[in-house]
C-alpha atoms as a PDB file:
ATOM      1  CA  UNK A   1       7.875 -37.950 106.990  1.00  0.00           C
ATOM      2  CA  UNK A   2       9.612 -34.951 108.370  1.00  0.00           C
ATOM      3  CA  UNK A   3       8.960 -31.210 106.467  1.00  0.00           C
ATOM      4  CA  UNK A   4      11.571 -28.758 106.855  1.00  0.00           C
ATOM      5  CA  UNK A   5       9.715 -25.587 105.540  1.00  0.00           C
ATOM      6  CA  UNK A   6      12.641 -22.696 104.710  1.00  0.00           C
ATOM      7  CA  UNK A   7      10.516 -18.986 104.172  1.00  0.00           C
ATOM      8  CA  UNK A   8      12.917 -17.158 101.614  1.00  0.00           C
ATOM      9  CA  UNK A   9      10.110 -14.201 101.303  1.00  0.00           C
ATOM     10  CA  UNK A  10      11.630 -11.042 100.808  1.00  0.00           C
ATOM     11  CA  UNK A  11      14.726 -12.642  98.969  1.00  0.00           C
ATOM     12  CA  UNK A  12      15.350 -12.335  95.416  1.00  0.00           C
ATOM     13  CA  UNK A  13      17.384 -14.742  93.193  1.00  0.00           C
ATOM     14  CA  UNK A  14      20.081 -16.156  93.092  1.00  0.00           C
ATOM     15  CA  UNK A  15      20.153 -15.608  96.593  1.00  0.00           C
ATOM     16  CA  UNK A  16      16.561 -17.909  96.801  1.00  0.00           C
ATOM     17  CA  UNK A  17      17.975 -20.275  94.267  1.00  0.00           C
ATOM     18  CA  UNK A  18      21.297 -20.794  96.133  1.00  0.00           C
ATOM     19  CA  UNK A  19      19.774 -21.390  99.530  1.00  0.00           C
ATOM     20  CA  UNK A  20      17.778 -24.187  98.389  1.00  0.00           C
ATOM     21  CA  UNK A  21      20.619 -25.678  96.647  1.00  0.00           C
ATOM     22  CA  UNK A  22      22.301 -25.520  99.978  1.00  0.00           C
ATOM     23  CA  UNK A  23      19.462 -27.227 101.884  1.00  0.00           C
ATOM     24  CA  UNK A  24      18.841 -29.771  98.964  1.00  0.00           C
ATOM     25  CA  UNK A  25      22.525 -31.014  99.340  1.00  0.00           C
ATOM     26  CA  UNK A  26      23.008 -30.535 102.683  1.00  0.00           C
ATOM     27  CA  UNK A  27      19.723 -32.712 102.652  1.00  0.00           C
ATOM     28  CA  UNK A  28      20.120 -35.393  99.773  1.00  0.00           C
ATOM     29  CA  UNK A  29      20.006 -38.501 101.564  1.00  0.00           C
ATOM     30  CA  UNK A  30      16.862 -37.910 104.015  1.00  0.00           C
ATOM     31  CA  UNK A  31      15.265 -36.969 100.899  1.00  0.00           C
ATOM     32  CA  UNK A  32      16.216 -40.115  98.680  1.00  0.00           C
ATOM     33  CA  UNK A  33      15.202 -42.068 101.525  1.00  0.00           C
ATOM     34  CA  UNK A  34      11.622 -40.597 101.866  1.00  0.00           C
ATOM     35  CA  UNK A  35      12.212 -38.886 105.534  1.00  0.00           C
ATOM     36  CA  UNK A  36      12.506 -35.662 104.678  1.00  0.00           C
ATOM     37  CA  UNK A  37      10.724 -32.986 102.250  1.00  0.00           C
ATOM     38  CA  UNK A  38      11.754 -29.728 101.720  1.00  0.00           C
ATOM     39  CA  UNK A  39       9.448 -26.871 101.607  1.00  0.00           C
ATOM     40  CA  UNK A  40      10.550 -23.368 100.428  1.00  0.00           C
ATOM     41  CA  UNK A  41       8.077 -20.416 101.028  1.00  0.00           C
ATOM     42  CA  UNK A  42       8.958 -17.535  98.544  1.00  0.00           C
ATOM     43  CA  UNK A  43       7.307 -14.302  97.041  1.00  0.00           C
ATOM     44  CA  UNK A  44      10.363 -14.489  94.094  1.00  0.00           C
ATOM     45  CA  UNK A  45       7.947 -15.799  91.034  1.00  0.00           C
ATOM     46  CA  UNK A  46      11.480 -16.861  89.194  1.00  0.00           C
ATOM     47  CA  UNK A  47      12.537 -18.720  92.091  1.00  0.00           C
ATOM     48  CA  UNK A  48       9.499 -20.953  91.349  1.00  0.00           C
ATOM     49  CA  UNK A  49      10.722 -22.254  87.929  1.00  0.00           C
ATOM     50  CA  UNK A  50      14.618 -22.254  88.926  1.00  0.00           C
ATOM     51  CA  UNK A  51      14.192 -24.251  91.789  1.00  0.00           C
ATOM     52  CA  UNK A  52      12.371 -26.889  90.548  1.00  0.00           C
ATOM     53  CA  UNK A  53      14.163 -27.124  87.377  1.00  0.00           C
ATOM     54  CA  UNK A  54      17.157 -27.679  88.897  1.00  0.00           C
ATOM     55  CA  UNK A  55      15.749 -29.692  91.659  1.00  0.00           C
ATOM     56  CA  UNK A  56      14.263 -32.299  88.818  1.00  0.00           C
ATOM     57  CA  UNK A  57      17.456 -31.961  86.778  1.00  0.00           C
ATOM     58  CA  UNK A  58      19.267 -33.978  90.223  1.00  0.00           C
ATOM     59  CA  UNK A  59      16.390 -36.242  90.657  1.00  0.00           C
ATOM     60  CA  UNK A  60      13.700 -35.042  93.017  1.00  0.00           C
ATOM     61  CA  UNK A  61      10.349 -34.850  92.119  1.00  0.00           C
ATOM     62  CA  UNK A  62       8.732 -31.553  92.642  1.00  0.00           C
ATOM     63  CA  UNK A  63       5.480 -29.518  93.151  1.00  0.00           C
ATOM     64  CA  UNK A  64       4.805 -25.586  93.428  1.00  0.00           C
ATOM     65  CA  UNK A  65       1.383 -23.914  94.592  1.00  0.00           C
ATOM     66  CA  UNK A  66       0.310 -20.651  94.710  1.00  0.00           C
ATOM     67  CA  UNK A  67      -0.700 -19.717  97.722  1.00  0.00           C
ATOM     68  CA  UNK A  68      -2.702 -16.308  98.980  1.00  0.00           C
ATOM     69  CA  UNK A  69       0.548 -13.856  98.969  1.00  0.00           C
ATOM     70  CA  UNK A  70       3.854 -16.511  98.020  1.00  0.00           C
ATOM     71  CA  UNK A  71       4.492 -19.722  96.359  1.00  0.00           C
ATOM     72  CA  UNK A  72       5.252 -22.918  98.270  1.00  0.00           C
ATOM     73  CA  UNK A  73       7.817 -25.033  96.469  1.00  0.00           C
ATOM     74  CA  UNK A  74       8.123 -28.923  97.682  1.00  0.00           C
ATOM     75  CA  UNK A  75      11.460 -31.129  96.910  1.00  0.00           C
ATOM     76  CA  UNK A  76      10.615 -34.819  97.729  1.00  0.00           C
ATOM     77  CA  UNK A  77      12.023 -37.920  96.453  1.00  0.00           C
ATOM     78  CA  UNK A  78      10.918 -39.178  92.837  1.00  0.00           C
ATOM     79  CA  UNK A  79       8.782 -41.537  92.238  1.00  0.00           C
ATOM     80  CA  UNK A  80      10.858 -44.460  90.515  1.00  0.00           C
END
């Protein structure tokens, strides 16, 4: 499986939020299909409950860590 890994740090929402809208769409159907997972890095603590919210809300499962100085947020295809 491929990971595309976007670093958003220094961005605040919406502008985080709307990126990874962007790169979830432009993206759908290598996720779906279990060949792609999306990896956002981001210091925006509200980015980390926006994106996955919305990012379950269209299907994808989701994970988010905190890491040493940002959050890593992971969009991969649900489990069925």
């Amino acid at each position: 499986m491929e990971i595309k890994e976007i670093d958003m740090r220094g961005q605040i929402c919406p502008s985080t939020f709307i990126t990874a809208l962007r790169e979830i769409n432009l993206n759908k159907n290598e996720i779906k299909s279990e060949t792609l997972k999306l990896v956002f890095i981001t210091d925006n603590r509200d980015s980390t409950v926006t994106i996955p919210e919305t990012a379950e809300n269209m299907g994808y499962g989701t994970t988010v860590t905190k890491e040493e100085h940002h959050y890593r947020i992971e969009i991969f295809a649900a489990r069925q």
